[in-house]
C-alpha atoms as a PDB file:
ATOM      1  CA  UNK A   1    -106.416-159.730 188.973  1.00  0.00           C
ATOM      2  CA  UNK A   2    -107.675-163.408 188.888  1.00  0.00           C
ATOM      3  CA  UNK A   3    -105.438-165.071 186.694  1.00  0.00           C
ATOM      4  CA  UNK A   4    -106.726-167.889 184.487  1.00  0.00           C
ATOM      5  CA  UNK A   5    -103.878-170.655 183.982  1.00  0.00           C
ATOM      6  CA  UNK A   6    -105.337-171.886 180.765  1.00  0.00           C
ATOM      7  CA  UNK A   7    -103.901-167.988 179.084  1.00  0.00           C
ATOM      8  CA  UNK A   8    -100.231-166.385 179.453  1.00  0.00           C
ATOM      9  CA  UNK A   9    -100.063-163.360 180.977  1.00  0.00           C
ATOM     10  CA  UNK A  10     -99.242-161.450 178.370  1.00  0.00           C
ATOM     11  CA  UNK A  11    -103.020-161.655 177.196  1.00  0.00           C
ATOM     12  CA  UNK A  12    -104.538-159.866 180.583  1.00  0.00           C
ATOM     13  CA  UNK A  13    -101.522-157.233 180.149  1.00  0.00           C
ATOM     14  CA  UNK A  14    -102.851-157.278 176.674  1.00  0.00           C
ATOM     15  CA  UNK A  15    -106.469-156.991 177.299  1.00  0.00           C
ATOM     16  CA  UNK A  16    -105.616-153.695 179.304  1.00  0.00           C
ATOM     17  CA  UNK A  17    -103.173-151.894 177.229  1.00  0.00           C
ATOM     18  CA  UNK A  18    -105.606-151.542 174.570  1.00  0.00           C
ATOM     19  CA  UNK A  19    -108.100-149.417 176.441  1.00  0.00           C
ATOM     20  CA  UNK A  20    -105.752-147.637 177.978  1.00  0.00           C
ATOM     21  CA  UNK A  21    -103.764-146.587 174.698  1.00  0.00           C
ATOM     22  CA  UNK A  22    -107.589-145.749 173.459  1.00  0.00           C
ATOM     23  CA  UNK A  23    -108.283-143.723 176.481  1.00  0.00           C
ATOM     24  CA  UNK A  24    -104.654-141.997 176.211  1.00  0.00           C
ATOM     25  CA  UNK A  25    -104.758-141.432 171.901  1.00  0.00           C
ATOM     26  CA  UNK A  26    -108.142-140.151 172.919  1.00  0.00           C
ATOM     27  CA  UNK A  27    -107.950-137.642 175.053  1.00  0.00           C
ATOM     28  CA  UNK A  28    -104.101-136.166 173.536  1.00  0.00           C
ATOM     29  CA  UNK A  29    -106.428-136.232 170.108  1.00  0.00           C
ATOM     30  CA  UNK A  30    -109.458-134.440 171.796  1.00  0.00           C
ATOM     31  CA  UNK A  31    -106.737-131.835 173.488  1.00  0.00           C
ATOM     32  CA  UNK A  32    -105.009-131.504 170.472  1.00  0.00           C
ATOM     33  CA  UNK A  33    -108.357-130.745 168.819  1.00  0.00           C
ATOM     34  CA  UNK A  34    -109.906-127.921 171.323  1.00  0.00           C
ATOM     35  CA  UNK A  35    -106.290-126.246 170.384  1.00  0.00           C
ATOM     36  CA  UNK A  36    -106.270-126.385 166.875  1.00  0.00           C
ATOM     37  CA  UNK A  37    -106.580-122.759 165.797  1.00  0.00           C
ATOM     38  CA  UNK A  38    -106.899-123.584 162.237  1.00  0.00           C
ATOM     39  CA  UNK A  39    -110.064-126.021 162.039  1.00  0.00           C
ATOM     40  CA  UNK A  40    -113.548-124.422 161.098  1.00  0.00           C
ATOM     41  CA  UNK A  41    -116.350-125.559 163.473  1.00  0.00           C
ATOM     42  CA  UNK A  42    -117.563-127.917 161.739  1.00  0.00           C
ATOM     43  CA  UNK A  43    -114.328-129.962 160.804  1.00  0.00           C
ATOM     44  CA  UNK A  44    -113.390-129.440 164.597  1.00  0.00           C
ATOM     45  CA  UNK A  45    -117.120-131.530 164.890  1.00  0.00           C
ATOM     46  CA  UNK A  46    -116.357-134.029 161.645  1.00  0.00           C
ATOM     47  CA  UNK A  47    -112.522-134.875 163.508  1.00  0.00           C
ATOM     48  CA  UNK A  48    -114.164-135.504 166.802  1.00  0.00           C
ATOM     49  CA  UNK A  49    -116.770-137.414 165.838  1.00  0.00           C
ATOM     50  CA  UNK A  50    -114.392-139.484 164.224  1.00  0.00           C
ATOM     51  CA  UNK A  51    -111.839-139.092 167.103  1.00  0.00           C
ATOM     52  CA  UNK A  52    -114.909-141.229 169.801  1.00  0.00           C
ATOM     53  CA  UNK A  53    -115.843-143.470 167.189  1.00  0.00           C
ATOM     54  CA  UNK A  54    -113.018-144.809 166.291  1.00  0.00           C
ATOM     55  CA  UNK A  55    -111.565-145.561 169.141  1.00  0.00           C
ATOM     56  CA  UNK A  56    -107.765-145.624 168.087  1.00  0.00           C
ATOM     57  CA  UNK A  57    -107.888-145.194 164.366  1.00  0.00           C
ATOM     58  CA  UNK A  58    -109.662-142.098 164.564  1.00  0.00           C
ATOM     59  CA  UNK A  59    -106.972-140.385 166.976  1.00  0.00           C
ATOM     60  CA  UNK A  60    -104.263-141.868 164.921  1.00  0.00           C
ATOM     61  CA  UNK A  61    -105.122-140.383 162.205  1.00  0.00           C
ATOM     62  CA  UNK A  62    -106.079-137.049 163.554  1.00  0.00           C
ATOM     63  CA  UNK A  63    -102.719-136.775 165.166  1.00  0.00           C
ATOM     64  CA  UNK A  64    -100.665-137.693 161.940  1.00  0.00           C
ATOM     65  CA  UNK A  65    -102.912-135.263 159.919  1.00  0.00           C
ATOM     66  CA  UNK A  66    -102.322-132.144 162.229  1.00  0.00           C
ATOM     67  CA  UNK A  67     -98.304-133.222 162.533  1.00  0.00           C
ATOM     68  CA  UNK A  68     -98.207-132.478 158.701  1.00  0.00           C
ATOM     69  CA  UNK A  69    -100.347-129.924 158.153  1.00  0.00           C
ATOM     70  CA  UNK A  70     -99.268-127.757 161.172  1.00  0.00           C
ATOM     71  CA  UNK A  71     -97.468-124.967 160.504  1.00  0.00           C
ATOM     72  CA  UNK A  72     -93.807-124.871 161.871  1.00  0.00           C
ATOM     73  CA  UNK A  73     -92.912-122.727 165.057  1.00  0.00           C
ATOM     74  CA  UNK A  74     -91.058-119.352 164.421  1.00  0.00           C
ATOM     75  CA  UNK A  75     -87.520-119.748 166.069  1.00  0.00           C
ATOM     76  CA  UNK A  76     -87.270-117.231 169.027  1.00  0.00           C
ATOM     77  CA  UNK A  77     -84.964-114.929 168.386  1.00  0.00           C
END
């Protein structure tokens, strides 16, 4: 990485947590998504559409939504 000395560090490490938290929400949104028993085909299409176009929002979102409105796991007995 070629440093600039005019900007702390802490704006490259900046500059590539971003993506990387994009590209991480993402893909855990897009799994979470192909899993989702629940979703009709074309809200499964509507969530990842907004899931790649917005970048972090989208996934952030998503994520939140199917924490609350999935169902809660049976104890095993």
């Amino acid at each position: 990485m070629n440093s600039d000395p005019q900007l702390p560090i802490w704006f490259e490490v900046l500059g590539l947590a971003i993506p990387i938290t994009a590209v991480v929400l993402g893909v855990l949104a897009l799994i979470t998504l192909v899993r989702s028993q629940r979703l009709s085909n074309g809200e499964r299409v509507g969530w990842t559409v907004a899931v790649v176009v917005l970048p972090i929002a989208g996934p952030v979102v998503w994520l939140i939504v199917n924490a609350i409105t999935r169902p809660p796991k049976s104890p095993v007995a």
